[in-house]
PDB file of N, CA and C in Angstrom:
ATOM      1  N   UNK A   1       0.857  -1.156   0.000  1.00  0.00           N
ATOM      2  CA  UNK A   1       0.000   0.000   0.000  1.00  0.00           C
ATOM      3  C   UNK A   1       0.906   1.222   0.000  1.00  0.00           C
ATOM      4  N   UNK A   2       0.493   2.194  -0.688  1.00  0.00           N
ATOM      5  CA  UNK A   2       1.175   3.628  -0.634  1.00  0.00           C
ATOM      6  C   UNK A   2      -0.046   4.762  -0.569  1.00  0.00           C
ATOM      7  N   UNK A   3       1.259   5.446   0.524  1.00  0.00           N
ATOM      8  CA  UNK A   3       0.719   6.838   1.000  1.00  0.00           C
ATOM      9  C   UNK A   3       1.546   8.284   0.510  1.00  0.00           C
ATOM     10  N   UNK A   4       1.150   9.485   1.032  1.00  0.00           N
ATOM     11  CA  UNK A   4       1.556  10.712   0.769  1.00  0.00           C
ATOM     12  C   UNK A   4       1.676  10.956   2.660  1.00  0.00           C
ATOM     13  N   UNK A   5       2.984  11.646   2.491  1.00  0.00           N
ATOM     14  CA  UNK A   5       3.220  11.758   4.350  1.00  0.00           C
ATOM     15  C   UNK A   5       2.295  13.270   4.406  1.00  0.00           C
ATOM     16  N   UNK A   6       1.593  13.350   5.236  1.00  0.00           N
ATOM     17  CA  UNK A   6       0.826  14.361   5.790  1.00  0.00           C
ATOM     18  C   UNK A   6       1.589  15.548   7.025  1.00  0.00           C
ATOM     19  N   UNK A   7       2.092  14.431   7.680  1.00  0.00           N
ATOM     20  CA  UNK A   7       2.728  15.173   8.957  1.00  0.00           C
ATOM     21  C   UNK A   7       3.831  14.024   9.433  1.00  0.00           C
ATOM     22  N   UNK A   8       4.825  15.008   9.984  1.00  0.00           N
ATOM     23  CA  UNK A   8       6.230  14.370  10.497  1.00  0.00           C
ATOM     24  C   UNK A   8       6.652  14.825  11.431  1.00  0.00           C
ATOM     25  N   UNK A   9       6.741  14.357  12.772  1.00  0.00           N
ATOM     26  CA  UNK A   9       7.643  15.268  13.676  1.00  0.00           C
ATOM     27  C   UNK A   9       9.386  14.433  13.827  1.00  0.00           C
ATOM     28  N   UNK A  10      10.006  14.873  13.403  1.00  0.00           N
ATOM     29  CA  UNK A  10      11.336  14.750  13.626  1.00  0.00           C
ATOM     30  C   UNK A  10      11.974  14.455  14.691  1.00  0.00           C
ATOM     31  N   UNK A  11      11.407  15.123  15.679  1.00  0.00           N
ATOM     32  CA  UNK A  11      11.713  14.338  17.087  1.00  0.00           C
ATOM     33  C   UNK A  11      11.338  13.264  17.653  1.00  0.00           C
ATOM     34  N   UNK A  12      10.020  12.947  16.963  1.00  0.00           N
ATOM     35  CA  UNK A  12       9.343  11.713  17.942  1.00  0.00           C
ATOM     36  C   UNK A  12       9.379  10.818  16.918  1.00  0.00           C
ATOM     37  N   UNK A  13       9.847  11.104  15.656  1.00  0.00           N
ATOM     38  CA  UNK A  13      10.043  10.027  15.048  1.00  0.00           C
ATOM     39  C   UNK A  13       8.848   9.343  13.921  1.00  0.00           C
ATOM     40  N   UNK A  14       7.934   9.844  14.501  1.00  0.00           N
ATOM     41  CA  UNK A  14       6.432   9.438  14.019  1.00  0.00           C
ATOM     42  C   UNK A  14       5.551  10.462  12.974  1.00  0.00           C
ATOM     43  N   UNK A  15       4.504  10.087  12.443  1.00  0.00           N
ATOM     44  CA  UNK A  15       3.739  10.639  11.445  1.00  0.00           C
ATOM     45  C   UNK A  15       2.683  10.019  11.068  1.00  0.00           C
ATOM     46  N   UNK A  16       2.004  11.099   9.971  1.00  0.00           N
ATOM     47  CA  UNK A  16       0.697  10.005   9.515  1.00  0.00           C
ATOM     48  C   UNK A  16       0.658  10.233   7.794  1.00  0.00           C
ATOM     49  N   UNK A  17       0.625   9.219   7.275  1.00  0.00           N
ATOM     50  CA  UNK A  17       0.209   9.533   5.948  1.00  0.00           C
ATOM     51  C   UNK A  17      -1.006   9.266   5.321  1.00  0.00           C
ATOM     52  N   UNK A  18      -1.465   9.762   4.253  1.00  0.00           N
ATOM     53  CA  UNK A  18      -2.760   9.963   3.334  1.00  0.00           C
ATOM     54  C   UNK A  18      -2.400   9.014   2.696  1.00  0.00           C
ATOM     55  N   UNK A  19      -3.727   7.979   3.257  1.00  0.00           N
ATOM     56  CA  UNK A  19      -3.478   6.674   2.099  1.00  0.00           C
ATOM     57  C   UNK A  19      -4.114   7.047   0.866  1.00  0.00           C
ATOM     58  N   UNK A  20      -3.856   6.489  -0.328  1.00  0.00           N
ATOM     59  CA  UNK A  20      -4.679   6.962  -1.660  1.00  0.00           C
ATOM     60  C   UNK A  20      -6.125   6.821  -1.522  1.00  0.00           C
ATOM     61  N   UNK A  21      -6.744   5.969  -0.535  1.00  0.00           N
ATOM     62  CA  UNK A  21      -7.855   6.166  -0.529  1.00  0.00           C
ATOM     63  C   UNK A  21      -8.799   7.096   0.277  1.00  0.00           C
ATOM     64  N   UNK A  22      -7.978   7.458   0.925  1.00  0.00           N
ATOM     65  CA  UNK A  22      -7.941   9.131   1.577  1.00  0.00           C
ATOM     66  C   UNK A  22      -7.801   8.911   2.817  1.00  0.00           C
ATOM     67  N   UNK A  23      -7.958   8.234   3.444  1.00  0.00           N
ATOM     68  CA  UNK A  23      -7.366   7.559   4.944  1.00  0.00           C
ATOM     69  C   UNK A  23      -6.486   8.028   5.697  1.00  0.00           C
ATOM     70  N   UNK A  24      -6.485   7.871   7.084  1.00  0.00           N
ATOM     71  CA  UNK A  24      -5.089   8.471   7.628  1.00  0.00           C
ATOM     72  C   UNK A  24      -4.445   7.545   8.009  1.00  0.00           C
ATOM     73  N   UNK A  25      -3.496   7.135   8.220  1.00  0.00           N
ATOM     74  CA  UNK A  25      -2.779   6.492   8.838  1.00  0.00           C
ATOM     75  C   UNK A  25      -1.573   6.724   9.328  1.00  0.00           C
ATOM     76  N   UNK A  26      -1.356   6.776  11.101  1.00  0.00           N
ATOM     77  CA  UNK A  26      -0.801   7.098  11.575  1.00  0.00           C
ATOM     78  C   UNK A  26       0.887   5.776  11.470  1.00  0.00           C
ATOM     79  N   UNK A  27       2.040   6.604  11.851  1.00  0.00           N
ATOM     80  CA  UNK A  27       2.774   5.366  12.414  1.00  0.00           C
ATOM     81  C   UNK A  27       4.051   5.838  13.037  1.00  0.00           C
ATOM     82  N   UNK A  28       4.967   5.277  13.623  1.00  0.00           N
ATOM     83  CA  UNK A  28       5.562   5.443  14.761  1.00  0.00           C
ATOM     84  C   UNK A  28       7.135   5.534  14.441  1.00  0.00           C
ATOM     85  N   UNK A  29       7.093   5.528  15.595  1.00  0.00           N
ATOM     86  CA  UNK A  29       8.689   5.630  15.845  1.00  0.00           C
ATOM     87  C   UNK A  29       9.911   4.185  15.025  1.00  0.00           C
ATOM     88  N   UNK A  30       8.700   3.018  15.787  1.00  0.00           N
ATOM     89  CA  UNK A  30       9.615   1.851  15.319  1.00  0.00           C
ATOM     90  C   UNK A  30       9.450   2.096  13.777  1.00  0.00           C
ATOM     91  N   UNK A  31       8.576   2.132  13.088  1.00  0.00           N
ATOM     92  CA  UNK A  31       8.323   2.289  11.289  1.00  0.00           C
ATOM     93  C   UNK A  31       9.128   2.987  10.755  1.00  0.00           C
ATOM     94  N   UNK A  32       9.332   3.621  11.148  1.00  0.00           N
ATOM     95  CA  UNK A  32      10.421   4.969  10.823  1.00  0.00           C
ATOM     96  C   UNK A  32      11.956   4.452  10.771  1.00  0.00           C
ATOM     97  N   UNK A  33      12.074   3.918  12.145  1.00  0.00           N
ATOM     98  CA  UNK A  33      13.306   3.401  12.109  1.00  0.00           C
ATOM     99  C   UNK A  33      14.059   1.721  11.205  1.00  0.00           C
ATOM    100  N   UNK A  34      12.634   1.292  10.740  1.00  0.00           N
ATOM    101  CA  UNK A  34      12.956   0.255  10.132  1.00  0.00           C
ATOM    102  C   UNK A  34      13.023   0.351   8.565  1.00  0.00           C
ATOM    103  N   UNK A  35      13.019   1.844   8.322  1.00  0.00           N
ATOM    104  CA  UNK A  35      12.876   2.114   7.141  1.00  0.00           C
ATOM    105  C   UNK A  35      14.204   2.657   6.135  1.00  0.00           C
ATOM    106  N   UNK A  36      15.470   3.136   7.531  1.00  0.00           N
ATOM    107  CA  UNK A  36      16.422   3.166   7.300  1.00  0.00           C
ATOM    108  C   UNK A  36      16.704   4.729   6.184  1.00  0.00           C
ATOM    109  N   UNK A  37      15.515   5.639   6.274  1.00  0.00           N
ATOM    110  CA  UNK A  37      15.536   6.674   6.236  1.00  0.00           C
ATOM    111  C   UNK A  37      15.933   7.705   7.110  1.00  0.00           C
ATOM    112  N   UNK A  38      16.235   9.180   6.862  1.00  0.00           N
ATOM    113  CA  UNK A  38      16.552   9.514   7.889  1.00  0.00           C
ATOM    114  C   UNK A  38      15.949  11.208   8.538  1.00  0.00           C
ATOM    115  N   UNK A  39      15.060  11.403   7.026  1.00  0.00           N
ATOM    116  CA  UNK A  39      13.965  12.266   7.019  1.00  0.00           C
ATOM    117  C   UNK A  39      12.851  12.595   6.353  1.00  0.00           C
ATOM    118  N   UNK A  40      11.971  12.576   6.306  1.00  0.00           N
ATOM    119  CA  UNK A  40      10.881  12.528   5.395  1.00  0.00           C
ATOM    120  C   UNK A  40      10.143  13.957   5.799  1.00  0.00           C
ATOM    121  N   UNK A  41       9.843  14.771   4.017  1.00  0.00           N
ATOM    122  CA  UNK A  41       9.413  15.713   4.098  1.00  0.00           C
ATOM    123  C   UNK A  41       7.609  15.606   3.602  1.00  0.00           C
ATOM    124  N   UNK A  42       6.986  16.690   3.884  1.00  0.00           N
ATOM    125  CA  UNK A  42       5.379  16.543   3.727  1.00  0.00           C
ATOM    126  C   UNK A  42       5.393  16.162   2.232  1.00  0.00           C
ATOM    127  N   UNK A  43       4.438  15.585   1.717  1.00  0.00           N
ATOM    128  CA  UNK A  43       4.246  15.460   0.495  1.00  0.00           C
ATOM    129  C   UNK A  43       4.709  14.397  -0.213  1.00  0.00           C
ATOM    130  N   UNK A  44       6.208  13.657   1.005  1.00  0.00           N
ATOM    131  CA  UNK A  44       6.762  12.984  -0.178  1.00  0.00           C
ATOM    132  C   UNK A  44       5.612  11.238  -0.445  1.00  0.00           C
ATOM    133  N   UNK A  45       6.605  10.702  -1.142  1.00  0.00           N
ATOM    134  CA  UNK A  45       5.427   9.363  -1.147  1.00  0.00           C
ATOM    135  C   UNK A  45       6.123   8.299  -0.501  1.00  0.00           C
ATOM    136  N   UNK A  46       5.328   7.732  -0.032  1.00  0.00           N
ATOM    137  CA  UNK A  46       5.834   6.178   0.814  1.00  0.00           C
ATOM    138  C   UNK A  46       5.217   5.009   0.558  1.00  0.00           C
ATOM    139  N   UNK A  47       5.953   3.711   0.222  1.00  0.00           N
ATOM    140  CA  UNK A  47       4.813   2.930   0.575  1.00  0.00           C
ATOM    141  C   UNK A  47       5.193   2.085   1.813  1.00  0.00           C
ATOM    142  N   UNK A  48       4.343   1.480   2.536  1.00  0.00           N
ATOM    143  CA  UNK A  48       3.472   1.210   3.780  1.00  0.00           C
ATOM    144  C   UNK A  48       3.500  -0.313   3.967  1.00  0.00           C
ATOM    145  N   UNK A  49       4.516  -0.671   4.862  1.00  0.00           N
ATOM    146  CA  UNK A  49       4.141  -2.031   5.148  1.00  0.00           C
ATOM    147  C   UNK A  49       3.258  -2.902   6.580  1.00  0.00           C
ATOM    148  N   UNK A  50       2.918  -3.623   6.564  1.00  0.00           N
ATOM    149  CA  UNK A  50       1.891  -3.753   7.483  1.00  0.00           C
ATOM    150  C   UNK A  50       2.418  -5.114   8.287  1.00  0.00           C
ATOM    151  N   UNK A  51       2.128  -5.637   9.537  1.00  0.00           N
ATOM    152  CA  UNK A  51       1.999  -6.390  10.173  1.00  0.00           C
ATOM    153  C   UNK A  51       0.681  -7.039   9.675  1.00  0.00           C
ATOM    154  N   UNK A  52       0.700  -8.800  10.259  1.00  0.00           N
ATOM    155  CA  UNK A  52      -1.031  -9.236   9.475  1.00  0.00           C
ATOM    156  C   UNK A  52      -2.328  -8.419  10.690  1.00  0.00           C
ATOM    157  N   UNK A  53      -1.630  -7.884  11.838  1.00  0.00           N
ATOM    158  CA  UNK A  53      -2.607  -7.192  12.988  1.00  0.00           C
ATOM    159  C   UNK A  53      -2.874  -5.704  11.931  1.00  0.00           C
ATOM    160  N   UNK A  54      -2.374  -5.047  10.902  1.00  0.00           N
ATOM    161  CA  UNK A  54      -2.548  -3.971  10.299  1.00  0.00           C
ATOM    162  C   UNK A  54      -1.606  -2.811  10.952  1.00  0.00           C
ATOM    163  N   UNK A  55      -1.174  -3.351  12.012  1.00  0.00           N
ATOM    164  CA  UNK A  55      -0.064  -1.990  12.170  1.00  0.00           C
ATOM    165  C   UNK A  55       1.514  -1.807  11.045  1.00  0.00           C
ATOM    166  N   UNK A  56       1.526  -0.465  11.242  1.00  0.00           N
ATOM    167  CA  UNK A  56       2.396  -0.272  10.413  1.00  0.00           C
ATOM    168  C   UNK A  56       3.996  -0.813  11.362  1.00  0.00           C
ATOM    169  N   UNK A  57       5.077  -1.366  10.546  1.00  0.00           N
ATOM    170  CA  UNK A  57       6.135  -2.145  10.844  1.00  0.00           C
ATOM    171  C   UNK A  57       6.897  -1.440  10.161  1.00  0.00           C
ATOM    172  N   UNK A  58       6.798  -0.786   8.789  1.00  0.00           N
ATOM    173  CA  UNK A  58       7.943  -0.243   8.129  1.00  0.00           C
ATOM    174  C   UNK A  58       7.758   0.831   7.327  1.00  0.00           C
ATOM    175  N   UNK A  59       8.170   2.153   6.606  1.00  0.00           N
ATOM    176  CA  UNK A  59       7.926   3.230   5.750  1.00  0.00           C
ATOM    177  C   UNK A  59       8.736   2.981   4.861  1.00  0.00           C
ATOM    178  N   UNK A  60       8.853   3.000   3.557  1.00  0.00           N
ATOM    179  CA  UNK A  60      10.115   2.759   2.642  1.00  0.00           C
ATOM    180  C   UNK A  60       9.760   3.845   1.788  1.00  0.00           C
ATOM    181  N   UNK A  61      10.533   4.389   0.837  1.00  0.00           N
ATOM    182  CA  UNK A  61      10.527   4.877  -0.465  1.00  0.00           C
ATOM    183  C   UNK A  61       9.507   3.916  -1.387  1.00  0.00           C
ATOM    184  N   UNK A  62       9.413   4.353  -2.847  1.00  0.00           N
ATOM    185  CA  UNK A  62       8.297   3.239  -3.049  1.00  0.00           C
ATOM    186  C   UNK A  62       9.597   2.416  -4.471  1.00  0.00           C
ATOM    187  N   UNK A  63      10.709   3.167  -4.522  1.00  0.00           N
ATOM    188  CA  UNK A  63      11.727   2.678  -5.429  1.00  0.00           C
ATOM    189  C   UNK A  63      12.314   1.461  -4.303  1.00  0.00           C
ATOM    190  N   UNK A  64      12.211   1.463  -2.860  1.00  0.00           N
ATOM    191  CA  UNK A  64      13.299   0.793  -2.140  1.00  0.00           C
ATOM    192  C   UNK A  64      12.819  -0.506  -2.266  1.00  0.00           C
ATOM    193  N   UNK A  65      13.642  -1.388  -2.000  1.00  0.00           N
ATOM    194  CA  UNK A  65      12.972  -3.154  -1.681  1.00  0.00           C
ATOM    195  C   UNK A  65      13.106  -3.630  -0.577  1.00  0.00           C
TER     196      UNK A  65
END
C-alpha cells in the first residue's frame, strides 16, 4: 500500500500519511526506524508495510525493496 506523508515530527520520530484512498494512517517511531531513512518531508510518497494485525512495521521509499 502507498501513502503521501501528511505530517512528520522529527523528534518523535512518528507521522501520519494519506493513504490513496484518503485515509489516515498514523505510524511510529519503530516504522520509521525500520525504514532506514533519515527524514521525510510533507508530500513525499511512501509505501506502507503492514503487520497481518494492520499496524504499520515499516515506511520505505516506493523505489526501495
Amino acid at each position: 500500500m502507498q501513502g503521501t506523508v501528511a505530517s512528520f515530527d522529527a523528534t518523535t520520530r512518528g507521522g501520519v500519511l494519506l493513504l490513496d484512498d484518503g485515509t489516515e494512517l498514523a505510524f511510529g517511531a519503530r516504522a520509521f526506524d525500520a525504514s532506514g531513512l533519515r527524514l521525510l518531508r510533507l508530500g513525499q510518497r511512501l509505501r506502507v508495510d503492514t503487520d497481518p494485525d494492520g499496524e504499520v512495521v515499516r515506511v520505505t521509499l516506493p523505489t526501495m525493496a
